[in-house]
PDB file of N, CA and C in Angstrom:
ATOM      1  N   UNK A   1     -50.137  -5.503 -35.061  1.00  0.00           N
ATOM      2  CA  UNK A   1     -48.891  -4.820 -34.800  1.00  0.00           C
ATOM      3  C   UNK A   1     -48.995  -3.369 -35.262  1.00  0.00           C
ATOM      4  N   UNK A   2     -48.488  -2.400 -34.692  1.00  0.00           N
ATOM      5  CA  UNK A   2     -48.002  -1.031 -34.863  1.00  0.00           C
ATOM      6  C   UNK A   2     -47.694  -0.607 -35.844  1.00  0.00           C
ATOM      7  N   UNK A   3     -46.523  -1.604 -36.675  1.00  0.00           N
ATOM      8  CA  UNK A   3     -46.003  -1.081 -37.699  1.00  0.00           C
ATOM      9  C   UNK A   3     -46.613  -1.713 -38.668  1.00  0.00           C
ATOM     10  N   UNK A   4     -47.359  -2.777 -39.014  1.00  0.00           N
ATOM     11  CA  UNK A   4     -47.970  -3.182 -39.951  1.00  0.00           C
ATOM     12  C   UNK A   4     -49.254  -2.103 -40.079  1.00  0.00           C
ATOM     13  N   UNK A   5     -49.908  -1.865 -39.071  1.00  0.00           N
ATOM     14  CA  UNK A   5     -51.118  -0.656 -39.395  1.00  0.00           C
ATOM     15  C   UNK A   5     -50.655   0.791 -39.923  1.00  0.00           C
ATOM     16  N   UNK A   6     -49.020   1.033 -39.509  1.00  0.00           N
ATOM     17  CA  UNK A   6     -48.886   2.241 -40.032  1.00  0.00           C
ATOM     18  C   UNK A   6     -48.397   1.774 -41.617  1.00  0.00           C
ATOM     19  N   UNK A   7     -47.802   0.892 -41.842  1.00  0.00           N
ATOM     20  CA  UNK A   7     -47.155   0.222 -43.254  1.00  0.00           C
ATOM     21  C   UNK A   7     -48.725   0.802 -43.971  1.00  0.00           C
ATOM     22  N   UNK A   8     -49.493  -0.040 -43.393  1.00  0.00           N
ATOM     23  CA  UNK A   8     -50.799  -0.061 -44.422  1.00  0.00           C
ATOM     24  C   UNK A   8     -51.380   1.827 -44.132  1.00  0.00           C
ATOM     25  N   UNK A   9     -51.364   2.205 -43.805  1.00  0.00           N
ATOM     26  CA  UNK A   9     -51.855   3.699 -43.537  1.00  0.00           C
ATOM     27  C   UNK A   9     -50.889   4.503 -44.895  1.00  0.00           C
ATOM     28  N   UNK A  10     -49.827   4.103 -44.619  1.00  0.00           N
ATOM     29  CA  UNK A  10     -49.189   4.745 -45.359  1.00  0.00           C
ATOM     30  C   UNK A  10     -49.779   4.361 -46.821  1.00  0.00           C
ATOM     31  N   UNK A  11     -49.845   3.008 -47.176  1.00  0.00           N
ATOM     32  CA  UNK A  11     -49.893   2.830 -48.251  1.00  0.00           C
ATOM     33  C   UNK A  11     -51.138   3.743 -48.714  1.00  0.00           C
ATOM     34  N   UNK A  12     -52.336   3.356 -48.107  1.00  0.00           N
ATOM     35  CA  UNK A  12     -53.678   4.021 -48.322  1.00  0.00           C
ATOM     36  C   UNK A  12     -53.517   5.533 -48.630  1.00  0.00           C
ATOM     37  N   UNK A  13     -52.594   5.905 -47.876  1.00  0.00           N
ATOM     38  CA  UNK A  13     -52.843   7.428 -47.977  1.00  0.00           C
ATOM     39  C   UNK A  13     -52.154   7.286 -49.807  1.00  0.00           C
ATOM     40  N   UNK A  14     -51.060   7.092 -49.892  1.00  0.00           N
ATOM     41  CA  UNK A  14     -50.303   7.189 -51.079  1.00  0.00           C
ATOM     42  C   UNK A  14     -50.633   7.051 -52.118  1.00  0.00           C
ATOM     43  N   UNK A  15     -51.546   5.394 -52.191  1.00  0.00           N
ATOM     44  CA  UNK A  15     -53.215   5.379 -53.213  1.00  0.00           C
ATOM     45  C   UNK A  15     -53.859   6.138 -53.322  1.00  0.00           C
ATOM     46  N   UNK A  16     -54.682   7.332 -52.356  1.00  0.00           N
ATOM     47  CA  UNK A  16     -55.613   8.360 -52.580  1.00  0.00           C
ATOM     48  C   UNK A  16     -54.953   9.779 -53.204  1.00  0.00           C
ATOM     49  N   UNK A  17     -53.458   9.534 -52.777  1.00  0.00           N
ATOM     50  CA  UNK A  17     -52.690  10.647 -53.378  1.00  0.00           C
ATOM     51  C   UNK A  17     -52.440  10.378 -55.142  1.00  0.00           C
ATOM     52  N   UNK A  18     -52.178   8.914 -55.074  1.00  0.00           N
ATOM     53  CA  UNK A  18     -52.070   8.594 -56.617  1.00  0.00           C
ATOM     54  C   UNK A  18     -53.495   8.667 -57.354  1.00  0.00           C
ATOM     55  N   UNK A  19     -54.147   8.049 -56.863  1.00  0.00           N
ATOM     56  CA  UNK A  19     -55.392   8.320 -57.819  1.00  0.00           C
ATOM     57  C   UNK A  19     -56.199   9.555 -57.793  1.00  0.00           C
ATOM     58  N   UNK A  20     -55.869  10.362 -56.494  1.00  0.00           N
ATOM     59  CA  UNK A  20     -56.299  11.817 -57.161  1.00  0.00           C
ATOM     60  C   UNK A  20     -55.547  12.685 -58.213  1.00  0.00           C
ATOM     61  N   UNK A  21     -54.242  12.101 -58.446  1.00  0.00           N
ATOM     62  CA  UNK A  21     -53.755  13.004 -59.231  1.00  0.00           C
ATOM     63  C   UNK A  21     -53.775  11.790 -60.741  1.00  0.00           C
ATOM     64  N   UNK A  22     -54.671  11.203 -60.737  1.00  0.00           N
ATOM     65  CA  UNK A  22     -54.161  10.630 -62.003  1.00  0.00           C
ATOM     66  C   UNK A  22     -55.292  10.944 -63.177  1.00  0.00           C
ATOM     67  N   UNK A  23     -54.174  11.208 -63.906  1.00  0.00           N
ATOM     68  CA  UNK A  23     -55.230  11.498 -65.787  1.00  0.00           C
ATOM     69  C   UNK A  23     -56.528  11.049 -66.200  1.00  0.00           C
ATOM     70  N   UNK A  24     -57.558  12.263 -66.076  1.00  0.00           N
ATOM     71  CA  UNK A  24     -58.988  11.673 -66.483  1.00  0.00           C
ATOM     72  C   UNK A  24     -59.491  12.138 -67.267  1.00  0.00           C
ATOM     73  N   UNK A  25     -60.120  11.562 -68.538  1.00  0.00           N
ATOM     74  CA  UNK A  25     -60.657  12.230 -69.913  1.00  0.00           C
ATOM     75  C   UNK A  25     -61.043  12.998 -69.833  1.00  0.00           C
ATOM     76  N   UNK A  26     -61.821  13.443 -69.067  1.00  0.00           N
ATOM     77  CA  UNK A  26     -62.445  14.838 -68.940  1.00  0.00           C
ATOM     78  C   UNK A  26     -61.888  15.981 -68.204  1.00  0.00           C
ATOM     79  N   UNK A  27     -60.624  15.756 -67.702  1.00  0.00           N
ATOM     80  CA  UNK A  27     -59.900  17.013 -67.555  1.00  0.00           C
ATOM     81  C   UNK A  27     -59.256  18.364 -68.363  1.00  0.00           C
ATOM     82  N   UNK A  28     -59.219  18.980 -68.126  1.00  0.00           N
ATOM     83  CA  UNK A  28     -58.562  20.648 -68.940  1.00  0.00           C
ATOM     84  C   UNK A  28     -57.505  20.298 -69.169  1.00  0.00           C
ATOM     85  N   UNK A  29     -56.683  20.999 -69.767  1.00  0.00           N
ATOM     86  CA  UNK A  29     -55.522  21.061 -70.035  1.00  0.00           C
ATOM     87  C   UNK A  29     -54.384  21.732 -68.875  1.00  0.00           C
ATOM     88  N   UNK A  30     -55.569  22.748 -68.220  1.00  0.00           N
ATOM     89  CA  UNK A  30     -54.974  23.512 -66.736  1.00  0.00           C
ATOM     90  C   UNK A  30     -55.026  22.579 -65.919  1.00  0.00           C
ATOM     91  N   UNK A  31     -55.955  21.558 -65.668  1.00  0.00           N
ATOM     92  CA  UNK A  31     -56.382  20.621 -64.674  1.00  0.00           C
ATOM     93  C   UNK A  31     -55.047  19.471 -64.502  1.00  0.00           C
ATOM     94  N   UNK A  32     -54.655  19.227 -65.780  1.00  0.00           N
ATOM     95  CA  UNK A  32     -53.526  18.306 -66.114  1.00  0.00           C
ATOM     96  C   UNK A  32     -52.067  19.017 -65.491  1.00  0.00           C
ATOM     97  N   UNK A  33     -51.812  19.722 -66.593  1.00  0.00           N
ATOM     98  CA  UNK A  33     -50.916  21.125 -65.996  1.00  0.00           C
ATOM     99  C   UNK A  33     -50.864  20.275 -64.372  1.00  0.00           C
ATOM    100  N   UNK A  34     -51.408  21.085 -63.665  1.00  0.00           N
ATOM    101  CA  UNK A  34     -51.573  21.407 -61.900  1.00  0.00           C
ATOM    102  C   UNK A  34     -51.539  19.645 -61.962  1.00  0.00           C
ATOM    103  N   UNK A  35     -52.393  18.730 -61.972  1.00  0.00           N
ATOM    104  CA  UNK A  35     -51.619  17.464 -61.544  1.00  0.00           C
ATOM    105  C   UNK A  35     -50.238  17.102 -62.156  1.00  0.00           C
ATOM    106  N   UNK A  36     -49.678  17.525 -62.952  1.00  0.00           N
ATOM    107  CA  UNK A  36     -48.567  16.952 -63.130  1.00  0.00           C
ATOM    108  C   UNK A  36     -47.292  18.218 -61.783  1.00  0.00           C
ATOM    109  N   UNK A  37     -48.160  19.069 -61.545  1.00  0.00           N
ATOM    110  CA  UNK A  37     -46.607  20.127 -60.756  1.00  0.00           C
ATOM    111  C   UNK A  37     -47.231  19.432 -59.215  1.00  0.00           C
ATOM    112  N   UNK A  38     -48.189  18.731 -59.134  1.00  0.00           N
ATOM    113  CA  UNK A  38     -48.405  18.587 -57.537  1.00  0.00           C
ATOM    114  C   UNK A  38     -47.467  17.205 -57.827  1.00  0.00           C
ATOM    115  N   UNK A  39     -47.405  16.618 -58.772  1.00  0.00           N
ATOM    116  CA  UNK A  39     -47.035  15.154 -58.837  1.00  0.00           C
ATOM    117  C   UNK A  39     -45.463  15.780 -58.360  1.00  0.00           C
ATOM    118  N   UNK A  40     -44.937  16.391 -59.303  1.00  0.00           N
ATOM    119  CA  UNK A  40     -43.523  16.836 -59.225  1.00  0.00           C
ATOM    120  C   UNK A  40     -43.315  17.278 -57.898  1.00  0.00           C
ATOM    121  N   UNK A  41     -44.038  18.126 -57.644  1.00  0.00           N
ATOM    122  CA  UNK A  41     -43.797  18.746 -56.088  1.00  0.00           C
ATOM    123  C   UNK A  41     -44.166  17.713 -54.570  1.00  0.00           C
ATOM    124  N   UNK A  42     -44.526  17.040 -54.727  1.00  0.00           N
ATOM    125  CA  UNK A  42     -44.594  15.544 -54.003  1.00  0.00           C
ATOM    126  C   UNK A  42     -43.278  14.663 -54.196  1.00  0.00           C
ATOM    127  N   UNK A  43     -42.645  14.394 -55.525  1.00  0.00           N
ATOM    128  CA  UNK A  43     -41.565  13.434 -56.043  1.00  0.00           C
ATOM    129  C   UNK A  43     -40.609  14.293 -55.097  1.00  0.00           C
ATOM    130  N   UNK A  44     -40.234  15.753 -55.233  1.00  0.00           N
ATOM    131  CA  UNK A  44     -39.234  16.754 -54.617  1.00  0.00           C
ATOM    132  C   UNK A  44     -39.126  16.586 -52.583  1.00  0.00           C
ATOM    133  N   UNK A  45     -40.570  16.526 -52.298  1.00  0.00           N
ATOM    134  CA  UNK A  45     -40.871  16.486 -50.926  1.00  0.00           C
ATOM    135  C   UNK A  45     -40.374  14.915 -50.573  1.00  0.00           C
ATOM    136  N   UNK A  46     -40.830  13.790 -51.221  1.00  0.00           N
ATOM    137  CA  UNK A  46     -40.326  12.313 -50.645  1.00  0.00           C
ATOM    138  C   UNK A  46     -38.509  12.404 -50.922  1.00  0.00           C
ATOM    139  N   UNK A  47     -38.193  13.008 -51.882  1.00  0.00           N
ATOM    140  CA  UNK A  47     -36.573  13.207 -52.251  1.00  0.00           C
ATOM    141  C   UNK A  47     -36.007  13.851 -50.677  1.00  0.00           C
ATOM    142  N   UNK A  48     -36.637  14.894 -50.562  1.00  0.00           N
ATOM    143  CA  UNK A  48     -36.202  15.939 -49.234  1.00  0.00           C
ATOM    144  C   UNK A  48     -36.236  15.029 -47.904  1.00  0.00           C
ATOM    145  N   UNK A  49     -37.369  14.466 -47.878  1.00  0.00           N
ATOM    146  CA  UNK A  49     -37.527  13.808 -46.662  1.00  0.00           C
ATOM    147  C   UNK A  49     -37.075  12.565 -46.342  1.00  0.00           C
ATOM    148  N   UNK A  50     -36.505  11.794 -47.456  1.00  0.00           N
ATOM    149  CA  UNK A  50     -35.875  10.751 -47.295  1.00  0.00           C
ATOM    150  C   UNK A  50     -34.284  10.030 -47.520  1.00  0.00           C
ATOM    151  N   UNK A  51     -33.545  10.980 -47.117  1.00  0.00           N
ATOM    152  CA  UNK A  51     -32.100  10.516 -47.655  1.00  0.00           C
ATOM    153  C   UNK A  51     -31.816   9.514 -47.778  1.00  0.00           C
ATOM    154  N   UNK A  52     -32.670   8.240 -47.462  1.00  0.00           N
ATOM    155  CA  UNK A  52     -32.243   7.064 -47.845  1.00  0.00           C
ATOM    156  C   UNK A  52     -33.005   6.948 -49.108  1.00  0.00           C
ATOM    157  N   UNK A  53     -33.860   7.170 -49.497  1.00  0.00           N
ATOM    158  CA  UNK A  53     -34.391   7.100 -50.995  1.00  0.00           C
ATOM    159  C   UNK A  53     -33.383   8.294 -51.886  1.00  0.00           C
ATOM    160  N   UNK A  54     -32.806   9.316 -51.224  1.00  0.00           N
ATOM    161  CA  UNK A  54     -32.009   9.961 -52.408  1.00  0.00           C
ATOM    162  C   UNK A  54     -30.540   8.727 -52.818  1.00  0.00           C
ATOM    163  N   UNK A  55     -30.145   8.328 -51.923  1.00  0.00           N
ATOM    164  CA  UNK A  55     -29.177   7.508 -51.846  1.00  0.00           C
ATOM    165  C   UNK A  55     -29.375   6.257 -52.705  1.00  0.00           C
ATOM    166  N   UNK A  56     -30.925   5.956 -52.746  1.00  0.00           N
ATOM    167  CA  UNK A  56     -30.954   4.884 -53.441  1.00  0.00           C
ATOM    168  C   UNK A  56     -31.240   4.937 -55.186  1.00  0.00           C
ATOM    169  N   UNK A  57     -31.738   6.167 -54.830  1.00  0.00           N
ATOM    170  CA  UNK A  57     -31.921   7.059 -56.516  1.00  0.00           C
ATOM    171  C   UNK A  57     -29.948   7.561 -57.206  1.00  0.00           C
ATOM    172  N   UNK A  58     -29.593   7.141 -56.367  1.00  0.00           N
ATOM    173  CA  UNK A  58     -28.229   7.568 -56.478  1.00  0.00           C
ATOM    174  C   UNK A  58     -27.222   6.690 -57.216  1.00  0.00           C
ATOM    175  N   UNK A  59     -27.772   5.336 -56.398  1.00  0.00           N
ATOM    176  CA  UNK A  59     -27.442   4.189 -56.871  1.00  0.00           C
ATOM    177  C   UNK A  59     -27.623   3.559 -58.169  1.00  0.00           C
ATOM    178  N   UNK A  60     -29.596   4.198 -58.077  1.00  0.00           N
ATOM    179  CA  UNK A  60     -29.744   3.292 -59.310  1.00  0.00           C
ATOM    180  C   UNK A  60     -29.190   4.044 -60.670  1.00  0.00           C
ATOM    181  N   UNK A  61     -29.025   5.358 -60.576  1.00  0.00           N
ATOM    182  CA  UNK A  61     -28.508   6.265 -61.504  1.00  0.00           C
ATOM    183  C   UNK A  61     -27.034   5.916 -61.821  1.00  0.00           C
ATOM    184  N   UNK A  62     -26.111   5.370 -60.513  1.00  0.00           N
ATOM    185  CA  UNK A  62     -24.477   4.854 -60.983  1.00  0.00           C
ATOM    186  C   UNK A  62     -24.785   3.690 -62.053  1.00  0.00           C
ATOM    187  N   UNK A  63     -26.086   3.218 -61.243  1.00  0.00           N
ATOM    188  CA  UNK A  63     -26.179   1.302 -62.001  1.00  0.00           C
ATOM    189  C   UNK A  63     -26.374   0.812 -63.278  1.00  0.00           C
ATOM    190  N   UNK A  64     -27.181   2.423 -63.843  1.00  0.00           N
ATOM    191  CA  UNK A  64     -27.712   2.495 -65.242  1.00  0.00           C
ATOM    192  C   UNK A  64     -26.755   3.163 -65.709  1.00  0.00           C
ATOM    193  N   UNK A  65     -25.795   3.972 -65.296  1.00  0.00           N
ATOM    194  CA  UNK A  65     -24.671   4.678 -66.521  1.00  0.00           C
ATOM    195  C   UNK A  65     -23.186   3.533 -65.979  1.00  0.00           C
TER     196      UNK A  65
END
């Protein structure tokens, strides 16, 4: 099916996005820095592009206060 190959595409891509940006002993302190603002600047872009995930970030924020 169509949407199961894009389901899984997506996921893959999202894995290579997570594990390139994730914390490795031998990184700088600049190196860290810059993965944590691409991390942020990715969190900002899925926020932008998905009003149903802001909506649901919305929710869970009423649910916890």
């Amino acid at each position: 099916m169509d949407k199961d190959k894009m389901m899984d595409n997506a996921r893959d891509s999202y894995r290579s996005i997570e594990s390139f940006l994730e914390h490795k002993e031998d990184d700088s302190m600049l190196v860290i820095i810059g993965k944590i603002l691409l991390r942020i600047i990715g969190i900002f872009i899925m926020i932008l592009l998905s009003p149903f995930l802001l909506l649901g970030l919305f929710i869970a924020f009423i649910a916890v206060f």
